[in-house]
PDB file of N, CA and C in Angstrom:
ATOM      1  N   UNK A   1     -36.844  13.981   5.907  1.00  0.00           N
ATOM      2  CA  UNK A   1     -35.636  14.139   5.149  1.00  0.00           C
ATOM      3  C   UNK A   1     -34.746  15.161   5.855  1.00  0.00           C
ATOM      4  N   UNK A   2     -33.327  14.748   5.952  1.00  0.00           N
ATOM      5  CA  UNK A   2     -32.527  15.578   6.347  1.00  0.00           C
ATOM      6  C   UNK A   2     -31.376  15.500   5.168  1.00  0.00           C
ATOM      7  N   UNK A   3     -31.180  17.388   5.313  1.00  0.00           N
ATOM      8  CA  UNK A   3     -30.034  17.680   4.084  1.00  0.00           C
ATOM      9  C   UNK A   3     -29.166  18.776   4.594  1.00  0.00           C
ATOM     10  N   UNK A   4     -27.636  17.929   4.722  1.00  0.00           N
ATOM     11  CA  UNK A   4     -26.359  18.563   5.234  1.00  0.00           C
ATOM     12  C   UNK A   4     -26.165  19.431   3.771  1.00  0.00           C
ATOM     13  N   UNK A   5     -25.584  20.460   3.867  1.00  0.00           N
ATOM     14  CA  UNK A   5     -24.807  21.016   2.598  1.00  0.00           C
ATOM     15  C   UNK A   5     -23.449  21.677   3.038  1.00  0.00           C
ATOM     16  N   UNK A   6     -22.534  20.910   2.827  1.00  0.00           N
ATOM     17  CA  UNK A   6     -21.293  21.118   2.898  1.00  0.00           C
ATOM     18  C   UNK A   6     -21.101  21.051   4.906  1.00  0.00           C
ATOM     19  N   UNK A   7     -21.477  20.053   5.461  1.00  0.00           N
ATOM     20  CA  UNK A   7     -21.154  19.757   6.953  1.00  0.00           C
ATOM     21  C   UNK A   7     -19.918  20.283   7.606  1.00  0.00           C
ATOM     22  N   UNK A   8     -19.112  20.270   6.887  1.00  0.00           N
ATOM     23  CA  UNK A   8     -17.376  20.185   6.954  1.00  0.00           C
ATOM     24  C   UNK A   8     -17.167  21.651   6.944  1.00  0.00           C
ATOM     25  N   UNK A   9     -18.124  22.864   6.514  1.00  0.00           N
ATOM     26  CA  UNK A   9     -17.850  24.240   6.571  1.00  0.00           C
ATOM     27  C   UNK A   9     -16.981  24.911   7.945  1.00  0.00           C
ATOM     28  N   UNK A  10     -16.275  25.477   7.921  1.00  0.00           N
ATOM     29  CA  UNK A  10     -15.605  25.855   9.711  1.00  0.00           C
ATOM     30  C   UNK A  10     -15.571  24.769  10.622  1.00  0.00           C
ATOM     31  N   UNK A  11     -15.426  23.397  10.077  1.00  0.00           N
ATOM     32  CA  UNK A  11     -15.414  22.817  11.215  1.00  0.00           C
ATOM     33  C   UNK A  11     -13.627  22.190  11.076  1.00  0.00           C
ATOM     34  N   UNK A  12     -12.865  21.574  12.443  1.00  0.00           N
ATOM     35  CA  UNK A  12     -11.612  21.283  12.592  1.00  0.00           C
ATOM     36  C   UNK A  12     -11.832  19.819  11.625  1.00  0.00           C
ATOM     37  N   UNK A  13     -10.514  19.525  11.468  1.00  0.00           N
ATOM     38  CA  UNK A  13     -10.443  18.102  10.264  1.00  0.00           C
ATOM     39  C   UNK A  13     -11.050  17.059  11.646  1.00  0.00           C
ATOM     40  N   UNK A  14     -10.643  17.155  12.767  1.00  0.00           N
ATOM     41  CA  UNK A  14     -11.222  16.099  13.438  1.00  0.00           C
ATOM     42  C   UNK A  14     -12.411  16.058  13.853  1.00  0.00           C
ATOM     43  N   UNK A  15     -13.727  17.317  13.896  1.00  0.00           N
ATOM     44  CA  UNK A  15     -14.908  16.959  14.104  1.00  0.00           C
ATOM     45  C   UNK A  15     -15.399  16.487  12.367  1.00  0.00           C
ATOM     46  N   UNK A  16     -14.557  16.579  11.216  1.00  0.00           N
ATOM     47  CA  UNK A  16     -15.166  16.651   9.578  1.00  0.00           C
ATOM     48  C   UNK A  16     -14.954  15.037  10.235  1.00  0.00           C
ATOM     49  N   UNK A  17     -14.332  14.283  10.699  1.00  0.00           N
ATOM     50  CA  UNK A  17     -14.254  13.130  10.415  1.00  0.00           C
ATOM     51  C   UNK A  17     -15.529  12.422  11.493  1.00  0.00           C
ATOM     52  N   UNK A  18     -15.409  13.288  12.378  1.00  0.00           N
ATOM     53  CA  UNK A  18     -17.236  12.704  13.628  1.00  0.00           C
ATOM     54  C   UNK A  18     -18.387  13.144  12.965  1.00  0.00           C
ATOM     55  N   UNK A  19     -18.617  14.116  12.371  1.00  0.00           N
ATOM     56  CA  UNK A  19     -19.823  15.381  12.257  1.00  0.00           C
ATOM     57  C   UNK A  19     -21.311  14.442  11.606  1.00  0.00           C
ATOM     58  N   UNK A  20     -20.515  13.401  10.223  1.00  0.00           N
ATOM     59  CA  UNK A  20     -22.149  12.730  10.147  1.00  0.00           C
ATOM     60  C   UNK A  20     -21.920  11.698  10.696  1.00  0.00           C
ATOM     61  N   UNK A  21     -21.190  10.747  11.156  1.00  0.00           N
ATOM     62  CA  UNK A  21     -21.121   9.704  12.084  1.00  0.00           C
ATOM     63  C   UNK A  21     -21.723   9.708  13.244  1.00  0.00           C
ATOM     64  N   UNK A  22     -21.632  11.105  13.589  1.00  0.00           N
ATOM     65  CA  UNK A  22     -22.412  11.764  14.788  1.00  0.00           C
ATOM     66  C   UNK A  22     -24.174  12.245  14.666  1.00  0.00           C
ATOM     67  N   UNK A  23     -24.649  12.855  13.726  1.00  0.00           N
ATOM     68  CA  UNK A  23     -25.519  13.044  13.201  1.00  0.00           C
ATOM     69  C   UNK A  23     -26.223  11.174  12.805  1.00  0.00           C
ATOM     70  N   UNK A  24     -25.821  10.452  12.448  1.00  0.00           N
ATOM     71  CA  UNK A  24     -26.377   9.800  11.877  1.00  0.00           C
ATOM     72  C   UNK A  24     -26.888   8.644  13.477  1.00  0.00           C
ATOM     73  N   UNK A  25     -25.825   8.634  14.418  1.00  0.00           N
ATOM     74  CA  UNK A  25     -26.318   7.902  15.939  1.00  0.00           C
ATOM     75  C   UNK A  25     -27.385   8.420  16.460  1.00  0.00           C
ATOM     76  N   UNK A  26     -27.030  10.109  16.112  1.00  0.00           N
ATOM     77  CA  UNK A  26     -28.091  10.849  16.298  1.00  0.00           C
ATOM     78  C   UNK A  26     -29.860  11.058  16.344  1.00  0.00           C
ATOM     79  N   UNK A  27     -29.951  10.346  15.066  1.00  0.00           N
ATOM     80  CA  UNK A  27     -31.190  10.214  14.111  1.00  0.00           C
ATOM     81  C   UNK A  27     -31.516   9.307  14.801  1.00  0.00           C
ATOM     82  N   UNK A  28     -30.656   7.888  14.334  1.00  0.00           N
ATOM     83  CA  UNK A  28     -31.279   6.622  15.052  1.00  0.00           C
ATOM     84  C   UNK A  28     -31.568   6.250  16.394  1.00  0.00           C
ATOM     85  N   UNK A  29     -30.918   7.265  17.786  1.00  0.00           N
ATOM     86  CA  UNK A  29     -31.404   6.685  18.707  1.00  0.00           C
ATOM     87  C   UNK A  29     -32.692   7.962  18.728  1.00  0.00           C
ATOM     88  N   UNK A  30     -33.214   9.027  17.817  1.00  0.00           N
ATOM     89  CA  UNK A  30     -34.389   9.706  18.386  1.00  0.00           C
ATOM     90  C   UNK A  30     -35.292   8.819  17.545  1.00  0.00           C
ATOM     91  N   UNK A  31     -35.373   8.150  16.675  1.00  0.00           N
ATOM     92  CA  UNK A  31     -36.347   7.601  16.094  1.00  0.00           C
ATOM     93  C   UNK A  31     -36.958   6.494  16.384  1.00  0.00           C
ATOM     94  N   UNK A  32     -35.876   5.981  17.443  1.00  0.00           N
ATOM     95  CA  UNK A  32     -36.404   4.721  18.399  1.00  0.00           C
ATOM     96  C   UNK A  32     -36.224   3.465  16.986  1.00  0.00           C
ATOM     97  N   UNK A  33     -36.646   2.068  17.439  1.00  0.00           N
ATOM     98  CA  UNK A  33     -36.914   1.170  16.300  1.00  0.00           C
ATOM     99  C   UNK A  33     -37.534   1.136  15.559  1.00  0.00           C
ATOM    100  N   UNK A  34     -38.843   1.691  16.033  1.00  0.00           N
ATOM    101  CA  UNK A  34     -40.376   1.427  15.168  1.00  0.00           C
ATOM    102  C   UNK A  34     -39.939   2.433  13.739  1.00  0.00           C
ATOM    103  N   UNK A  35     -39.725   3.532  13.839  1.00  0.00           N
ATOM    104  CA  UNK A  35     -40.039   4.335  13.594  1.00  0.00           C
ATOM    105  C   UNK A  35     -39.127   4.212  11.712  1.00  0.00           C
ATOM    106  N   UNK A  36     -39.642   4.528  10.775  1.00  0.00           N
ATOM    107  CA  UNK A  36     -39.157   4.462   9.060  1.00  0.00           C
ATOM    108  C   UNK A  36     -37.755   5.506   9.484  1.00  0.00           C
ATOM    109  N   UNK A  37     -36.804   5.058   9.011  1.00  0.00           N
ATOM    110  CA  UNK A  37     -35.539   5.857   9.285  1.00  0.00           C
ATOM    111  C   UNK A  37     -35.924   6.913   8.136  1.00  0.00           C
ATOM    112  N   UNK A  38     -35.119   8.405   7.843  1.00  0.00           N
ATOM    113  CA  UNK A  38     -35.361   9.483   7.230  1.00  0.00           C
ATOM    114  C   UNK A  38     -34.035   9.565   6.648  1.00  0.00           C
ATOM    115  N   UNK A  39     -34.660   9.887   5.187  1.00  0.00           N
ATOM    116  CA  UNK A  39     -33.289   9.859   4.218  1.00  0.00           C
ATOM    117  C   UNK A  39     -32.116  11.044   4.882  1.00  0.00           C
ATOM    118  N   UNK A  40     -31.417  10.679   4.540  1.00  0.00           N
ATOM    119  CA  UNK A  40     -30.102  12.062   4.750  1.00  0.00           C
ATOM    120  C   UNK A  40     -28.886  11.808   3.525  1.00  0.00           C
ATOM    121  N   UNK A  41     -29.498  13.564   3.737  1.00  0.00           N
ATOM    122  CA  UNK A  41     -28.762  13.939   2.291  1.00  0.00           C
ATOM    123  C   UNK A  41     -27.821  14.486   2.423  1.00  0.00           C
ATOM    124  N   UNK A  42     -26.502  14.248   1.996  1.00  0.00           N
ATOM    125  CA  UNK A  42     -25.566  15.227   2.082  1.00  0.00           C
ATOM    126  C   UNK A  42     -24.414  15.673   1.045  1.00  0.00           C
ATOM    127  N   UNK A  43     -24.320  17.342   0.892  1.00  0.00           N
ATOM    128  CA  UNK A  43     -23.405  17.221   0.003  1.00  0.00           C
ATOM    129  C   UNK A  43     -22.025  17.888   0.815  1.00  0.00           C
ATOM    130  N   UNK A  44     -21.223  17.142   0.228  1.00  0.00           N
ATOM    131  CA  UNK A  44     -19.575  17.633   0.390  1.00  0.00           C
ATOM    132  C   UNK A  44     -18.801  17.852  -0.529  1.00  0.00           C
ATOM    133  N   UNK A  45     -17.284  18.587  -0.079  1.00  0.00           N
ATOM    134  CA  UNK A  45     -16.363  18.161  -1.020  1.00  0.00           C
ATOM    135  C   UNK A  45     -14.804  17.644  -0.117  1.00  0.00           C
ATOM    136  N   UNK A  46     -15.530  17.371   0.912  1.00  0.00           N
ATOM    137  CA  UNK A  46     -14.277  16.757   2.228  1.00  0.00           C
ATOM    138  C   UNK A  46     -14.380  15.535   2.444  1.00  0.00           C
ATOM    139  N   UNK A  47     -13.299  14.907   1.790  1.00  0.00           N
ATOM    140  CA  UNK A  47     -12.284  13.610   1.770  1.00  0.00           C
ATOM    141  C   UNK A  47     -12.438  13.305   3.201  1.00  0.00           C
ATOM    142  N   UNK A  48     -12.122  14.195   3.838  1.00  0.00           N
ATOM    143  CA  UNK A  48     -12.837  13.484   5.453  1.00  0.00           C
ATOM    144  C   UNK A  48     -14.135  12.847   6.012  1.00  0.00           C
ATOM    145  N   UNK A  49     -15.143  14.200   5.489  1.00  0.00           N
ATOM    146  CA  UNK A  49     -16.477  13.886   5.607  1.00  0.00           C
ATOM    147  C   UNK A  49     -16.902  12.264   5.107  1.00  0.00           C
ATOM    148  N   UNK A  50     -16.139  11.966   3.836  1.00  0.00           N
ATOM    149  CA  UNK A  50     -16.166  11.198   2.982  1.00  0.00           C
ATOM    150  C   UNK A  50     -16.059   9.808   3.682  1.00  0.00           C
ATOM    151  N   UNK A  51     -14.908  10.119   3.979  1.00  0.00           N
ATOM    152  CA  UNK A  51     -14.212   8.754   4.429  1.00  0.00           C
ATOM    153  C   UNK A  51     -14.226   8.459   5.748  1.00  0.00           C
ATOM    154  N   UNK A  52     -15.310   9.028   6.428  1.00  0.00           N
ATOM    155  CA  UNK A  52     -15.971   9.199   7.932  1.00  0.00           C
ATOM    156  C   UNK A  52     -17.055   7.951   8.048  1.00  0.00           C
ATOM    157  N   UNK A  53     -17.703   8.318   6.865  1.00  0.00           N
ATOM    158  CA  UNK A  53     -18.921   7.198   6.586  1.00  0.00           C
ATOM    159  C   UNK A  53     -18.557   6.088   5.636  1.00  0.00           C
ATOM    160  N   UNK A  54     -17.415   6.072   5.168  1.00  0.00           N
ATOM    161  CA  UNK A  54     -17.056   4.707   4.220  1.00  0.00           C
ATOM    162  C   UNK A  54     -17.577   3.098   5.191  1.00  0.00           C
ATOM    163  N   UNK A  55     -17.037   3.379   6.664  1.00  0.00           N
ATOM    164  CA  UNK A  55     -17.350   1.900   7.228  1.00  0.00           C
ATOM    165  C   UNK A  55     -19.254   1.590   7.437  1.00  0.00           C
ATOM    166  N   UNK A  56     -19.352   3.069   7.267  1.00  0.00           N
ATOM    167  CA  UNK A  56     -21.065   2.942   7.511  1.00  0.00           C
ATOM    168  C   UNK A  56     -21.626   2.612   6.177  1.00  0.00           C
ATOM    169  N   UNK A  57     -21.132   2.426   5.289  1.00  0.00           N
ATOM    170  CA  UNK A  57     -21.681   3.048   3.570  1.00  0.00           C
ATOM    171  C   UNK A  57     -22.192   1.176   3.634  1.00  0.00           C
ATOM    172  N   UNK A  58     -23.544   1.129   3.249  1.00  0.00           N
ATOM    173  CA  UNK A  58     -24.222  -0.399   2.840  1.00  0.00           C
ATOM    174  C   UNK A  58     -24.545  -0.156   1.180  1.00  0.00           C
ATOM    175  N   UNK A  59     -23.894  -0.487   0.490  1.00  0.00           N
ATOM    176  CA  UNK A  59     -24.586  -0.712  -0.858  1.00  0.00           C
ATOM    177  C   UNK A  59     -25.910  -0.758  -1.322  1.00  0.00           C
ATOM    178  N   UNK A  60     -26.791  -2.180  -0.354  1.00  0.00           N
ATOM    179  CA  UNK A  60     -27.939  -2.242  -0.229  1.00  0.00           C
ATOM    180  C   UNK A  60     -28.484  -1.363   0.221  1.00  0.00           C
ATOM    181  N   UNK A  61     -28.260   0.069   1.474  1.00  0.00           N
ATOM    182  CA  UNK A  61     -29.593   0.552   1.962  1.00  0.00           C
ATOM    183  C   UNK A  61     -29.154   1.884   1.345  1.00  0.00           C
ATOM    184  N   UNK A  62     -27.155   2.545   0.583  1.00  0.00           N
ATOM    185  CA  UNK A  62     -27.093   3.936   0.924  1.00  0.00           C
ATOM    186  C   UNK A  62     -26.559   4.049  -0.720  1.00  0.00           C
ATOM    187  N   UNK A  63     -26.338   5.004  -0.996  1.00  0.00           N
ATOM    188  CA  UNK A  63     -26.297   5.760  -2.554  1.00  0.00           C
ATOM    189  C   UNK A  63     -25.383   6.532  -2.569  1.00  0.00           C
ATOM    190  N   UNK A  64     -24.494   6.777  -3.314  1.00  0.00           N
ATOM    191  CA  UNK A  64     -23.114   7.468  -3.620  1.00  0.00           C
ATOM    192  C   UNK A  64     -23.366   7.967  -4.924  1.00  0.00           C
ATOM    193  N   UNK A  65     -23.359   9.205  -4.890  1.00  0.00           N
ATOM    194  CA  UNK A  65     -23.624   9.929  -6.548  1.00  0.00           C
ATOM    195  C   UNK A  65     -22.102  11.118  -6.745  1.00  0.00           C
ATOM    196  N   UNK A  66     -22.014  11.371  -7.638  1.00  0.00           N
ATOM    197  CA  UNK A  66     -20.980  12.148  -8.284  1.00  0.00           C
ATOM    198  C   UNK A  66     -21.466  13.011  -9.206  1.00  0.00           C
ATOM    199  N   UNK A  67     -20.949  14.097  -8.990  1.00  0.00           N
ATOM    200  CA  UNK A  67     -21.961  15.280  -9.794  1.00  0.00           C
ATOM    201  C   UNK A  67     -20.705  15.877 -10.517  1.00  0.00           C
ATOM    202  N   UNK A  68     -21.010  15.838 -11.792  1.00  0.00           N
ATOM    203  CA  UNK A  68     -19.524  16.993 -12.276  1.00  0.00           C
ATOM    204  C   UNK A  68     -20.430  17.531 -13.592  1.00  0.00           C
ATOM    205  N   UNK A  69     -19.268  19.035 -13.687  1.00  0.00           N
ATOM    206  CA  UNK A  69     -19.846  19.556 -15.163  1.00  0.00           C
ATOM    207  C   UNK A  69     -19.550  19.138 -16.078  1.00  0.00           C
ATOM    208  N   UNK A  70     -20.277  18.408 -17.234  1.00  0.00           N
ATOM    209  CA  UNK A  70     -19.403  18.532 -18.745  1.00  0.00           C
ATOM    210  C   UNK A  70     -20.584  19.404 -19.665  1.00  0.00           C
ATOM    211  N   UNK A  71     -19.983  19.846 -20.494  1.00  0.00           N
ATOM    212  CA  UNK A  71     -20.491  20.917 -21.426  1.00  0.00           C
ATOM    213  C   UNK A  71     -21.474  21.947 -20.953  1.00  0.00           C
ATOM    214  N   UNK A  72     -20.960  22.299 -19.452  1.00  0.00           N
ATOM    215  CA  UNK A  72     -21.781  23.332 -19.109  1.00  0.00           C
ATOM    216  C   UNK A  72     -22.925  23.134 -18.259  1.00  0.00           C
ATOM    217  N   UNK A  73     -23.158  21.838 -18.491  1.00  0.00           N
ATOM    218  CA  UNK A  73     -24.544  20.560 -17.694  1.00  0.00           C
ATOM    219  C   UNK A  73     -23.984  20.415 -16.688  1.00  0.00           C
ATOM    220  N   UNK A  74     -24.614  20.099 -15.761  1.00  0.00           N
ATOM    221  CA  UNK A  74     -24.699  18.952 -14.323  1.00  0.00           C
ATOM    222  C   UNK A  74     -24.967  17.589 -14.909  1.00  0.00           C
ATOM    223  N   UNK A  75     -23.894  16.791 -14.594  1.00  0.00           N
ATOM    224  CA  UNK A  75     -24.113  15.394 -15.206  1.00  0.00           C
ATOM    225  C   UNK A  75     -23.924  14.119 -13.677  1.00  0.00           C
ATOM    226  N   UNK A  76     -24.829  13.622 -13.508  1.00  0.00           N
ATOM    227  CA  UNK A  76     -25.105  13.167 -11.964  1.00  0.00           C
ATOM    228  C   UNK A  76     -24.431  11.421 -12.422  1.00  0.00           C
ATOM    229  N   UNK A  77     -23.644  10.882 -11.493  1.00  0.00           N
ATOM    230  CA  UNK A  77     -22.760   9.901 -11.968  1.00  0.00           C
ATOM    231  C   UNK A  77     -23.827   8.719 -10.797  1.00  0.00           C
ATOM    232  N   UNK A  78     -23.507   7.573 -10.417  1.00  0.00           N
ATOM    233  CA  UNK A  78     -23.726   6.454  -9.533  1.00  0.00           C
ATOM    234  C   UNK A  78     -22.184   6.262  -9.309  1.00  0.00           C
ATOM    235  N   UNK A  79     -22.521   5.575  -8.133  1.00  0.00           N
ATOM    236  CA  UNK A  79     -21.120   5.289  -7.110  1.00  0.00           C
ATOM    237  C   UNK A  79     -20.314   4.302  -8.322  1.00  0.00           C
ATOM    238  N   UNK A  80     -21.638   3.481  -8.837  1.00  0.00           N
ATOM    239  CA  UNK A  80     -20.455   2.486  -9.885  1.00  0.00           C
ATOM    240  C   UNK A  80     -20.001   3.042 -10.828  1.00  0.00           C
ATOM    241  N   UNK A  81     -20.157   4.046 -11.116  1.00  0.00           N
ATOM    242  CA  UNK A  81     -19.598   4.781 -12.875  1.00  0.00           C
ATOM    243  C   UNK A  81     -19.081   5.702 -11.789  1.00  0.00           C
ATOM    244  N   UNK A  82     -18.255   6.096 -10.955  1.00  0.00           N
ATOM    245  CA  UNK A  82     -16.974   6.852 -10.043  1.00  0.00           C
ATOM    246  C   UNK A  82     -16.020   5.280 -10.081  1.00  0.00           C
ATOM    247  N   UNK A  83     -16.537   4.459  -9.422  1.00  0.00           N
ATOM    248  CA  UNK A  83     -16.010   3.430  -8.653  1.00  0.00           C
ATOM    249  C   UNK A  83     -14.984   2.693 -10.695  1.00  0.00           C
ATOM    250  N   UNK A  84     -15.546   2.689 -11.004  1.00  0.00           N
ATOM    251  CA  UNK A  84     -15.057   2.515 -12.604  1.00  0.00           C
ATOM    252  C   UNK A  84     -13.936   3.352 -13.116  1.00  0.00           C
ATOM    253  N   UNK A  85     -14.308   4.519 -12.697  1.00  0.00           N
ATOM    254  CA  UNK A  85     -13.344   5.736 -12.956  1.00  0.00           C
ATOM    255  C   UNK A  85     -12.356   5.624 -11.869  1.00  0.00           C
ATOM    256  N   UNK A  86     -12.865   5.380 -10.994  1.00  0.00           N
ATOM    257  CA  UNK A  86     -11.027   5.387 -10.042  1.00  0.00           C
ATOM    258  C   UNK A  86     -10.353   3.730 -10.454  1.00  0.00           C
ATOM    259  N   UNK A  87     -11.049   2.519 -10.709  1.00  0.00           N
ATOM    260  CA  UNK A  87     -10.293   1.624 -11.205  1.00  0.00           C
ATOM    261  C   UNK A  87      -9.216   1.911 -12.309  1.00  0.00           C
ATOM    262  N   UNK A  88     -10.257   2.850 -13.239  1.00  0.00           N
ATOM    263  CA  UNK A  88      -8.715   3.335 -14.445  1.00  0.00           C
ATOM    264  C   UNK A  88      -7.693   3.823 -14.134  1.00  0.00           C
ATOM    265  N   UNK A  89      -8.376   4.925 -12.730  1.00  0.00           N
ATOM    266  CA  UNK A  89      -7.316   6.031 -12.549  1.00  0.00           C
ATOM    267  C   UNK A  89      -5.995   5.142 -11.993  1.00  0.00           C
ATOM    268  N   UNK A  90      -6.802   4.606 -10.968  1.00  0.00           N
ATOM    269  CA  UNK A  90      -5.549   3.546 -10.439  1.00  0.00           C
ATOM    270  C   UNK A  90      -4.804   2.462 -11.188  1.00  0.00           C
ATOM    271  N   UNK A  91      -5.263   1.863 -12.760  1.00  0.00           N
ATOM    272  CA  UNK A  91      -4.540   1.112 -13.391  1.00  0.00           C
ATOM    273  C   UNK A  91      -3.889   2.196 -13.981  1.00  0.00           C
ATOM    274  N   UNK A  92      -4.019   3.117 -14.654  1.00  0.00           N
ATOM    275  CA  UNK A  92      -3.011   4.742 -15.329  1.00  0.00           C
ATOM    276  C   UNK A  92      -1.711   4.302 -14.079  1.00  0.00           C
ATOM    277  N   UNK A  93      -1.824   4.857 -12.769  1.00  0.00           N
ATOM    278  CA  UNK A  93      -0.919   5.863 -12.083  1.00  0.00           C
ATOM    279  C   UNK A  93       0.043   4.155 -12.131  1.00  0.00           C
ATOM    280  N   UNK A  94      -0.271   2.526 -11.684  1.00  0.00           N
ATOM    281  CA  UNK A  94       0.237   1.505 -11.719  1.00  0.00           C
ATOM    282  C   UNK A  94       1.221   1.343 -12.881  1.00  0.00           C
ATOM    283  N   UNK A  95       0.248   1.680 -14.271  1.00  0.00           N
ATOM    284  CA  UNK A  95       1.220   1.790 -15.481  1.00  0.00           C
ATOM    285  C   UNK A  95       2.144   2.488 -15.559  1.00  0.00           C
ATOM    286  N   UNK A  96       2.338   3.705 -15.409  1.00  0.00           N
ATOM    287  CA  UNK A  96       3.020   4.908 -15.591  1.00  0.00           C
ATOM    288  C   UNK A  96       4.042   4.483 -14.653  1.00  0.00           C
ATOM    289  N   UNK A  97       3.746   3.480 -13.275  1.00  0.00           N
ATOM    290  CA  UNK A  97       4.620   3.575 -11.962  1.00  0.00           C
ATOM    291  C   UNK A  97       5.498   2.444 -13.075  1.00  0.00           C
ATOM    292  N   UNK A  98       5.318   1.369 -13.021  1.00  0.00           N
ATOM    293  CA  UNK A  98       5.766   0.168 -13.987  1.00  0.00           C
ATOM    294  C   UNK A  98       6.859   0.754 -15.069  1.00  0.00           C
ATOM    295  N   UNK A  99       5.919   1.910 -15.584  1.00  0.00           N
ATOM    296  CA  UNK A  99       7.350   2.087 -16.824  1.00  0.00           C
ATOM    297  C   UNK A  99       8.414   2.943 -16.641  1.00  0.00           C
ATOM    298  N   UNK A 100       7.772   3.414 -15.202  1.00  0.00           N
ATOM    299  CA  UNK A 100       9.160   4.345 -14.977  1.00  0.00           C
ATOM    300  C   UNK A 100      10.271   3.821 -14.024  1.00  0.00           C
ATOM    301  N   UNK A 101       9.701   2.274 -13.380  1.00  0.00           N
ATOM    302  CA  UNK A 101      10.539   1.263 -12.508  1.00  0.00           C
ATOM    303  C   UNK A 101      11.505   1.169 -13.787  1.00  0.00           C
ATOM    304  N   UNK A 102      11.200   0.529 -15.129  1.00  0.00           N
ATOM    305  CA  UNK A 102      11.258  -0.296 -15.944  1.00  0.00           C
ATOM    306  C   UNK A 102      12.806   0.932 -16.442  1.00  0.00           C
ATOM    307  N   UNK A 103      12.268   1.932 -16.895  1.00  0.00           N
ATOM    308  CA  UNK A 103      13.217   3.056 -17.387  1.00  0.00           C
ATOM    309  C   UNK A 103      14.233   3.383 -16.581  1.00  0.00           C
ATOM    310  N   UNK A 104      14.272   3.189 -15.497  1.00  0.00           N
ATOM    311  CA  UNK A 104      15.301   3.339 -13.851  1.00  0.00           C
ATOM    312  C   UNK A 104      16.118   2.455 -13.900  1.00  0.00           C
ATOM    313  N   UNK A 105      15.379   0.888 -14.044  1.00  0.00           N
ATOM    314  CA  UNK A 105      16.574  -0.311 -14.438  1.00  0.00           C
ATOM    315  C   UNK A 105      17.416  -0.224 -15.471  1.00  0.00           C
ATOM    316  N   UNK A 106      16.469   0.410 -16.968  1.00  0.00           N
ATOM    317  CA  UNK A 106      17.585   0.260 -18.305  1.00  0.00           C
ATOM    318  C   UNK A 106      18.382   1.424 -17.845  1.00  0.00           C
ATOM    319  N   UNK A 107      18.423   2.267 -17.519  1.00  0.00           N
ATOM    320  CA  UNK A 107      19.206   3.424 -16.889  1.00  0.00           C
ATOM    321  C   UNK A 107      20.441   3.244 -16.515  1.00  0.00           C
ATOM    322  N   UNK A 108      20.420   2.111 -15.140  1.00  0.00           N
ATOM    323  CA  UNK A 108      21.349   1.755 -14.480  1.00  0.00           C
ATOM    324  C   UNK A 108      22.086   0.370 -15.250  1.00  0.00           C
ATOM    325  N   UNK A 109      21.538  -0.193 -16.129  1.00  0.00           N
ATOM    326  CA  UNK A 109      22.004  -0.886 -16.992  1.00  0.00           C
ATOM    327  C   UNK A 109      23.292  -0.389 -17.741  1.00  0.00           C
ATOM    328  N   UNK A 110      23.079   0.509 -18.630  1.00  0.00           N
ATOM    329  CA  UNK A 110      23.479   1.055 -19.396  1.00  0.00           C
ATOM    330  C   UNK A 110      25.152   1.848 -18.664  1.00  0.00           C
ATOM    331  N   UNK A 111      25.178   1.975 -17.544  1.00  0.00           N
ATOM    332  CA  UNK A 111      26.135   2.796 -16.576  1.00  0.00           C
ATOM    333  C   UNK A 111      27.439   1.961 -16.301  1.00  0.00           C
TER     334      UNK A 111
END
């Protein structure tokens, strides 16, 4: 098992975007084929780090968790209950965009 905690610490935005992409070629060419690949764990809070490994991310072999506080708890999420939560977020910001197109036209209507 390998566990990054916060990778992205002092490093420039352009190695946050190599650092586990790099680490992870890493692993696989010392482990050769044979060999059971070793979990890697990592925590962040860099949108880079993040979106470094999105083209690597397999559903089937890798795990996306979300950790936030409510009532004081650590409440540990799955990628699909985030992935749910940004669908709303993104139908909200669509709506809100819609009614304020909508309010811009009666606006200029009215003139």
């Amino acid at each position: 098992m390998i566990l990054f905690d916060e990778p992205e610490t002092h490093l420039h935005p352009r190695w946050q975007r190599t650092i586990v992409p790099s680490v992870i070629a890493a692993v696989d060419a010392l482990r050769g084929e044979n060999d059971t690949p070793p979990q890697l764990l990592i925590a962040t809070h860099a949108p880079l780090v993040l979106a470094s490994v999105e083209p690597l991310f397999s559903r089937d072999l890798d795990e996306l968790f979300h950790l936030k506080v409510v009532d004081g708890n650590v409440v540990l999420e799955s990628a699909d209950a985030v992935e749910r939560q940004q669908q709303e977020t993104a139908r909200k910001a669509a709506d809100a965009k819609r009614k304020k197109t909508s309010q811009q036209g009666a606006g200029k209507k009215r003139r």
